[in-house]
PDB file of N, CA and C in Angstrom:
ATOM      1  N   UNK A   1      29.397 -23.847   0.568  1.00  0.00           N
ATOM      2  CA  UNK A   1      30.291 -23.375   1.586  1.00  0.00           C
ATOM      3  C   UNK A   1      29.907 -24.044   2.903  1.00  0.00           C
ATOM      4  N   UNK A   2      31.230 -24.574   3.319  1.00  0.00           N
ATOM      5  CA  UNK A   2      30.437 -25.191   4.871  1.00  0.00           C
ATOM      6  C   UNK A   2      31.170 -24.374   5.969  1.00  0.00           C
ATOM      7  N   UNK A   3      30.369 -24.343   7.115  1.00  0.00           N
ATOM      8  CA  UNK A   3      30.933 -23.681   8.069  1.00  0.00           C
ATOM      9  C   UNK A   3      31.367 -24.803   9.258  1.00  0.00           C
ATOM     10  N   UNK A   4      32.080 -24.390   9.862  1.00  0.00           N
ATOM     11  CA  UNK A   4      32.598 -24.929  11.291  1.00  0.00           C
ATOM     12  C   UNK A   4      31.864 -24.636  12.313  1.00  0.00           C
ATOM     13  N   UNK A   5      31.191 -23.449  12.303  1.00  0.00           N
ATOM     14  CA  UNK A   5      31.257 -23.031  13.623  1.00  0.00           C
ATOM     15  C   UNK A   5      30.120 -21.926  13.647  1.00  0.00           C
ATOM     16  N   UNK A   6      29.550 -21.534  14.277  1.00  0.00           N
ATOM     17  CA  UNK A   6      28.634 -20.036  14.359  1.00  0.00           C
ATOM     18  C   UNK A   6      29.218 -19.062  13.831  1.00  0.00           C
ATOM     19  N   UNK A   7      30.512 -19.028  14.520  1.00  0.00           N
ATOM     20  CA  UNK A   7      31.526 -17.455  14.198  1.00  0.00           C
ATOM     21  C   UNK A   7      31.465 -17.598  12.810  1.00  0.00           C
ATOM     22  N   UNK A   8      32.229 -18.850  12.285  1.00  0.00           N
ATOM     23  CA  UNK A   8      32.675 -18.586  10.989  1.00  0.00           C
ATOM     24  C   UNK A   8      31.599 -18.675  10.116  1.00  0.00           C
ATOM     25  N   UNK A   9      30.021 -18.669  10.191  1.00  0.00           N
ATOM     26  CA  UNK A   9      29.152 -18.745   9.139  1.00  0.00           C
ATOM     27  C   UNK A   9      28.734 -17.098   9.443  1.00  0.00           C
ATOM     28  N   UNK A  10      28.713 -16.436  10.968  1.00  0.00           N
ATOM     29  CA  UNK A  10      28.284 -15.268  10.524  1.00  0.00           C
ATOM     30  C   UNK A  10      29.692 -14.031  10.262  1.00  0.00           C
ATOM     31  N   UNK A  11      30.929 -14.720  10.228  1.00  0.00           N
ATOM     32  CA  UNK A  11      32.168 -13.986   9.628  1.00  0.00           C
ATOM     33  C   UNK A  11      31.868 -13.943   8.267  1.00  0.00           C
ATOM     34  N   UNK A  12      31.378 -14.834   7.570  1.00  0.00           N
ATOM     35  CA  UNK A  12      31.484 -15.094   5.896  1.00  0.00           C
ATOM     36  C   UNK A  12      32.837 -15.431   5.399  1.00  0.00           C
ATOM     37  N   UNK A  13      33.783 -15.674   6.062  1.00  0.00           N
ATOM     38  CA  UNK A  13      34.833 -15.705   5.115  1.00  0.00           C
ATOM     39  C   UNK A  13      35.634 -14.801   5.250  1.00  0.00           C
ATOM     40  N   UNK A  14      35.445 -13.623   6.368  1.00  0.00           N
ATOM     41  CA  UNK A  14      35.774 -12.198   6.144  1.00  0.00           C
ATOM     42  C   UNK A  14      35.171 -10.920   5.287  1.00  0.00           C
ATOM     43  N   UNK A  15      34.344 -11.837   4.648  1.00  0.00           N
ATOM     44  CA  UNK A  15      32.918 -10.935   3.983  1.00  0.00           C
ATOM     45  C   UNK A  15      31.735 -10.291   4.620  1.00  0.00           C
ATOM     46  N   UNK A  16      31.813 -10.419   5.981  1.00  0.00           N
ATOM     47  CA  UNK A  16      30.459 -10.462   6.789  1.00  0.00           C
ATOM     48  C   UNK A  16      29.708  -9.064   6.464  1.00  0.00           C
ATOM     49  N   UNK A  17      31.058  -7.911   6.991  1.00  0.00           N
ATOM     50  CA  UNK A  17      30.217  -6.402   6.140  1.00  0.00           C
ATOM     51  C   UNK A  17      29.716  -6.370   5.223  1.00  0.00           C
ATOM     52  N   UNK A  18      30.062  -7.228   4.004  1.00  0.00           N
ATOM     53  CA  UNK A  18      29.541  -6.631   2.923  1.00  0.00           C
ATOM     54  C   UNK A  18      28.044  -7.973   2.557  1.00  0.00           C
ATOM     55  N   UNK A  19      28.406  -9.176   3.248  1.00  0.00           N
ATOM     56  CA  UNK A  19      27.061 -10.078   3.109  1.00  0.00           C
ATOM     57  C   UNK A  19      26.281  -9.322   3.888  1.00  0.00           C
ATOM     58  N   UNK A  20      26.110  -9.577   5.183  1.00  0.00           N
ATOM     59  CA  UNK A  20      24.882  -8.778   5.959  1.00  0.00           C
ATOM     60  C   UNK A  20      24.512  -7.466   6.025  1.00  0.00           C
ATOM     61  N   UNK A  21      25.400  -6.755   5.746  1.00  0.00           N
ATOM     62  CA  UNK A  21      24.892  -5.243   4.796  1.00  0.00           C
ATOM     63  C   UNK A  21      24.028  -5.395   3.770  1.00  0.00           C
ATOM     64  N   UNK A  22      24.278  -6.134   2.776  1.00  0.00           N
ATOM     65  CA  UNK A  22      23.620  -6.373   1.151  1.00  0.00           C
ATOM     66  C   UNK A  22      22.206  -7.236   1.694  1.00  0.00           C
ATOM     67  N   UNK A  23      21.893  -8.241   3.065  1.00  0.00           N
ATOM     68  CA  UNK A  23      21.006  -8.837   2.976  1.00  0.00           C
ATOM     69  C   UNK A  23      20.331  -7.804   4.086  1.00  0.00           C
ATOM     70  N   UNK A  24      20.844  -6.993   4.953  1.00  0.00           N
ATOM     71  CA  UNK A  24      19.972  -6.148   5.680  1.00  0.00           C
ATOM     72  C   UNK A  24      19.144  -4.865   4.895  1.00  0.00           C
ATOM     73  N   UNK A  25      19.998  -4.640   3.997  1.00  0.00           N
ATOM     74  CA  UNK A  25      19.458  -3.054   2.952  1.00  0.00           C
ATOM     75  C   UNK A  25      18.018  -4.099   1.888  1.00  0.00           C
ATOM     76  N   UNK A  26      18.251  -5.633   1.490  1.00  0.00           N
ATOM     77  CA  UNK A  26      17.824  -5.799   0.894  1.00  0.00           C
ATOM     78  C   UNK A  26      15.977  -6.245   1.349  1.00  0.00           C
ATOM     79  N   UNK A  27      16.379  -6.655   2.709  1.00  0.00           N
ATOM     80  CA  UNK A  27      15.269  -6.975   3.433  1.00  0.00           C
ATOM     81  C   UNK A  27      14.397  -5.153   3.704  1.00  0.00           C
ATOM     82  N   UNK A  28      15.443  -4.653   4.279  1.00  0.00           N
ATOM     83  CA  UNK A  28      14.846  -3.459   4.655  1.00  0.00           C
ATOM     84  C   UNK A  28      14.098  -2.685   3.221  1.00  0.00           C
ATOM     85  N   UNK A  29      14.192  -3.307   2.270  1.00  0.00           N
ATOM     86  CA  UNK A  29      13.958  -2.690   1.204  1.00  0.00           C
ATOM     87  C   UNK A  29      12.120  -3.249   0.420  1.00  0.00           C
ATOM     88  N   UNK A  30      12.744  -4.453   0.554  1.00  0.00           N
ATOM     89  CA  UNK A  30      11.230  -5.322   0.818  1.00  0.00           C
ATOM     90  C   UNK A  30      10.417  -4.806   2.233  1.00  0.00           C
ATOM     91  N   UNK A  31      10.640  -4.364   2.905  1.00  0.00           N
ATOM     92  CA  UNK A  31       9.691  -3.980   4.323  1.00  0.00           C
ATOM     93  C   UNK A  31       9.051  -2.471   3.759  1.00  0.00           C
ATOM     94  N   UNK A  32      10.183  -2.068   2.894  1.00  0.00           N
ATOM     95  CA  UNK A  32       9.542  -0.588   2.732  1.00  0.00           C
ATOM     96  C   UNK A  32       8.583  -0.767   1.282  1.00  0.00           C
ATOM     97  N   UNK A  33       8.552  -1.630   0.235  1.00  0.00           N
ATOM     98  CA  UNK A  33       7.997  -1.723  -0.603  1.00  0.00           C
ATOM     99  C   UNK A  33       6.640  -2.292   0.130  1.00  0.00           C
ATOM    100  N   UNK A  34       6.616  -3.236   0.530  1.00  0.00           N
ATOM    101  CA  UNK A  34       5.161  -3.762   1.313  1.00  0.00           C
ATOM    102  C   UNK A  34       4.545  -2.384   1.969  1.00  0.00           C
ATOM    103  N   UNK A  35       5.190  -1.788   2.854  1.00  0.00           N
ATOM    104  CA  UNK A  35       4.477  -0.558   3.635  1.00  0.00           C
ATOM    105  C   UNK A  35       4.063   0.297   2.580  1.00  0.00           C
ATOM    106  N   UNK A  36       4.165   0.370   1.501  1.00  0.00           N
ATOM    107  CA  UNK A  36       4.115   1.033   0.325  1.00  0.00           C
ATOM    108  C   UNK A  36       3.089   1.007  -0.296  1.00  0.00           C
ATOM    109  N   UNK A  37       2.616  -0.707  -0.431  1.00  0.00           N
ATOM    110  CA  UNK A  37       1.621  -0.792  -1.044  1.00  0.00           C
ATOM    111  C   UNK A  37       0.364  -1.105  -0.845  1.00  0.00           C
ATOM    112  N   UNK A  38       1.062  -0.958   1.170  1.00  0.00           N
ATOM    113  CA  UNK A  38      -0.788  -1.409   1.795  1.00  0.00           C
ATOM    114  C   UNK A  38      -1.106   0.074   2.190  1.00  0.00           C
ATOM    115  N   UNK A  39       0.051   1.376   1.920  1.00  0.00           N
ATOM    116  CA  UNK A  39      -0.388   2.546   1.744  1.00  0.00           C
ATOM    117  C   UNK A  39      -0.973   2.940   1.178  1.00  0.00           C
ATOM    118  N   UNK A  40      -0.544   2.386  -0.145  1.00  0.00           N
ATOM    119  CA  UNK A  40      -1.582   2.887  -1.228  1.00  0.00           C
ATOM    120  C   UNK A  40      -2.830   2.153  -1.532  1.00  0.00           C
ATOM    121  N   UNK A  41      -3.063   0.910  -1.003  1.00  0.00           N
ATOM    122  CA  UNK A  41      -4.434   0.610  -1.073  1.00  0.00           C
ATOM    123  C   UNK A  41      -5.328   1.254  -0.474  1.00  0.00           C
ATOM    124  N   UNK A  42      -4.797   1.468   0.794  1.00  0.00           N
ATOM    125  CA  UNK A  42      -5.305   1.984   1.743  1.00  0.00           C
ATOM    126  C   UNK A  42      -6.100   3.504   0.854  1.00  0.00           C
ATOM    127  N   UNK A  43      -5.403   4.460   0.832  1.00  0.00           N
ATOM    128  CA  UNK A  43      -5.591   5.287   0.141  1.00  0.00           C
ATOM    129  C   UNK A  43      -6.146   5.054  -1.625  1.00  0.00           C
ATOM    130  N   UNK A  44      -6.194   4.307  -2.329  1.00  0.00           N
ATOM    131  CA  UNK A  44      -7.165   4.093  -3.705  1.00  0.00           C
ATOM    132  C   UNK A  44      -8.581   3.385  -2.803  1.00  0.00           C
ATOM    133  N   UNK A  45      -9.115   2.561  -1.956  1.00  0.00           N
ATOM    134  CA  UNK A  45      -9.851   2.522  -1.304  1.00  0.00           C
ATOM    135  C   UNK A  45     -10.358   3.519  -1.127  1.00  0.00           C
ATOM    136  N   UNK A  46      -9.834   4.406  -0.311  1.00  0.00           N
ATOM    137  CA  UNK A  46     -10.172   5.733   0.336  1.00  0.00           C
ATOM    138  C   UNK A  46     -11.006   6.819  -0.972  1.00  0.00           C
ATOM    139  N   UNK A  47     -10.164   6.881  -1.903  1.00  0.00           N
ATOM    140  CA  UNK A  47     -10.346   7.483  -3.113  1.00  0.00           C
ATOM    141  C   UNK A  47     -11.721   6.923  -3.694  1.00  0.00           C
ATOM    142  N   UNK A  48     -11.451   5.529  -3.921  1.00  0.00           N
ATOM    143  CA  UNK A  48     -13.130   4.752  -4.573  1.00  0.00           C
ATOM    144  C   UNK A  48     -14.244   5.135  -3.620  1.00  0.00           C
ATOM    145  N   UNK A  49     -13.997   5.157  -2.218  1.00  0.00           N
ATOM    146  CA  UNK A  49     -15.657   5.270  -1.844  1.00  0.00           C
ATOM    147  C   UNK A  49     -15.667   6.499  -1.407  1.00  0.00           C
ATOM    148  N   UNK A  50     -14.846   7.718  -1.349  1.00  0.00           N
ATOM    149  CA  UNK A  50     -14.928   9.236  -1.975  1.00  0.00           C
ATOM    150  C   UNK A  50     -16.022   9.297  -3.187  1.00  0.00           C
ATOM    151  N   UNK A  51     -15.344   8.785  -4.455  1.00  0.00           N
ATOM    152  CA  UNK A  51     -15.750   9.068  -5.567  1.00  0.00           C
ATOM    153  C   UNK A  51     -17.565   8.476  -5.592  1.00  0.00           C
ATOM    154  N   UNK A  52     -17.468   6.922  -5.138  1.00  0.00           N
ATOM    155  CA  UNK A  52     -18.932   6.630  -5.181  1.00  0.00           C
ATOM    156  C   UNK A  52     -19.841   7.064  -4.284  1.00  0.00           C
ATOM    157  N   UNK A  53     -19.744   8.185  -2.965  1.00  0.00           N
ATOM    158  CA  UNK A  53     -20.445   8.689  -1.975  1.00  0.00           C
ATOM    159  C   UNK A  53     -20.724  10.070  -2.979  1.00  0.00           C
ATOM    160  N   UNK A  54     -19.800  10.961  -3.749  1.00  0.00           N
ATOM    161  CA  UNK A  54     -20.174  11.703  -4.222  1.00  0.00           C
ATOM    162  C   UNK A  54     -21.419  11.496  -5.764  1.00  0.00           C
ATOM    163  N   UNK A  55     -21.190  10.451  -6.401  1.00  0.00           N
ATOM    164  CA  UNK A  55     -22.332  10.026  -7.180  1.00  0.00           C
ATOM    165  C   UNK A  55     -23.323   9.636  -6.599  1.00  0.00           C
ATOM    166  N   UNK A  56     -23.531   9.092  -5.320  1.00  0.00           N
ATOM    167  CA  UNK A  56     -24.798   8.662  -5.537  1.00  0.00           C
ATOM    168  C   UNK A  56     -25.534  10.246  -4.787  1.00  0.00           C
ATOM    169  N   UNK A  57     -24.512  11.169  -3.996  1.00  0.00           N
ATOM    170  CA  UNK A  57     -25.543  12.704  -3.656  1.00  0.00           C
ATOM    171  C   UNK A  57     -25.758  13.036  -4.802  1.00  0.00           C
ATOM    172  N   UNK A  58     -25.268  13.050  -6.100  1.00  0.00           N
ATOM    173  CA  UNK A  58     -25.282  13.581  -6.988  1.00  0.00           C
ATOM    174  C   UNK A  58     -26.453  13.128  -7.638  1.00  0.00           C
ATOM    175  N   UNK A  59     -26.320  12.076  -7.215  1.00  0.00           N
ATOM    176  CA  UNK A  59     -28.236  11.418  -8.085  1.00  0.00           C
ATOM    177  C   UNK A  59     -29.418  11.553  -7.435  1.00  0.00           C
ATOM    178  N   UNK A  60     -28.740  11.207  -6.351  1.00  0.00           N
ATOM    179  CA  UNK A  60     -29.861  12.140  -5.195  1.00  0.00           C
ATOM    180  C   UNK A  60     -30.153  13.228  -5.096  1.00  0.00           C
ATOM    181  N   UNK A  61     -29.529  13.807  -5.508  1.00  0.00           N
ATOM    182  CA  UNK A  61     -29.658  15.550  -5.606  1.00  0.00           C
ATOM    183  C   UNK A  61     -30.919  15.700  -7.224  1.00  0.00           C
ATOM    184  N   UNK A  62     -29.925  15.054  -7.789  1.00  0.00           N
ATOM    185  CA  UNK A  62     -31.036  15.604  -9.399  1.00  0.00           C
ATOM    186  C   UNK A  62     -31.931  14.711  -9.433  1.00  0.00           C
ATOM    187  N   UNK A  63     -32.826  13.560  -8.769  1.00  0.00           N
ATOM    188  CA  UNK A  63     -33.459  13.249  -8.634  1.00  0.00           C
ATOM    189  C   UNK A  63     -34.813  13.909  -7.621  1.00  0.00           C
ATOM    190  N   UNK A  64     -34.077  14.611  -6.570  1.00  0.00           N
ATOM    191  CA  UNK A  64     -35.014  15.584  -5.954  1.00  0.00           C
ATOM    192  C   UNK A  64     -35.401  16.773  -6.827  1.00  0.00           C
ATOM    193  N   UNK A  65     -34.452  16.926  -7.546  1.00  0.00           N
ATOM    194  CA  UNK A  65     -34.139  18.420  -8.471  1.00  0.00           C
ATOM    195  C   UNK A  65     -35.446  18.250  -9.398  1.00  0.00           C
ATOM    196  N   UNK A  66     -35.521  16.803 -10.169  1.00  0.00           N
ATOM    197  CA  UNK A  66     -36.722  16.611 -10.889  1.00  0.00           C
ATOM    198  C   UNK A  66     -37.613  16.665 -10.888  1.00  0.00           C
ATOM    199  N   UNK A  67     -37.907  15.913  -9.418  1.00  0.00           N
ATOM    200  CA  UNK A  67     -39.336  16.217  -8.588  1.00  0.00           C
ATOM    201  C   UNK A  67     -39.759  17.583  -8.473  1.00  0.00           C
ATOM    202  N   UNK A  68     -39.015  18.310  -8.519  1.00  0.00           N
ATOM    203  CA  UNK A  68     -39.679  20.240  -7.986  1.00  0.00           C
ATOM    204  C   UNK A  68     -39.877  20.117  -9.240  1.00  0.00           C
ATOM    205  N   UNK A  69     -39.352  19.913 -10.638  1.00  0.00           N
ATOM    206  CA  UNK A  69     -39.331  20.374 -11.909  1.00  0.00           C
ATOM    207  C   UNK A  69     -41.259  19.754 -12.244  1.00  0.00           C
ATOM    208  N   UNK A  70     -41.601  18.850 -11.651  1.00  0.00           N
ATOM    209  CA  UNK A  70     -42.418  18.339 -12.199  1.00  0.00           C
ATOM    210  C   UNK A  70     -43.987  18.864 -11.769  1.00  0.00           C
ATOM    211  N   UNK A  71     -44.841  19.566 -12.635  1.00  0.00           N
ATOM    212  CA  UNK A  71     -46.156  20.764 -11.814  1.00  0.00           C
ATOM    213  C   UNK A  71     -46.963  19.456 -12.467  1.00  0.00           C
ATOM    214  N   UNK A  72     -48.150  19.504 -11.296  1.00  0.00           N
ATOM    215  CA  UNK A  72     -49.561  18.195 -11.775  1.00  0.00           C
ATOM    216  C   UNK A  72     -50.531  19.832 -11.984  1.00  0.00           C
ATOM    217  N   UNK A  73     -51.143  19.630 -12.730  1.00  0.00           N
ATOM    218  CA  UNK A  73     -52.602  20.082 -13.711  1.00  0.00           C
ATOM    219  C   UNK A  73     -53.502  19.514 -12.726  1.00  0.00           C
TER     220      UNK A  73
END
């Protein structure tokens, strides 16, 4: 398709509502999938060093726990 002119490439033909509608929803759609998934890294991050701060008190804990367990003669 060639255009003449500015007008007539962002008229489309008389299509313009329905081209730049379909490429604005489609962009806006990709912007919300990206925000999506540096959300959720963000948050499984968050989750992993939750989970590994609670193991290592946890070893720390029964590692002190052992020490009391242990009487010298």
């Amino acid at each position: 398709m060639v255009f003449n002119s500015w007008h007539a490439f962002f008229n489309m033909g008389g299509y313009a509502g329905y081209v730049w509608t379909s490429f604005g929803l489609s962009l806006l759609m990709l912007v919300v999938l990206l925000l999506s998934i540096i959300n959720n890294k963000k948050v499984l991050l968050t989750n992993i060093h939750r989970q590994q701060a609670r193991i290592q008190r946890r070893e720390s804990l029964s590692n002190t726990e052992e020490g009391r367990h242990v009487t010298t003669s």
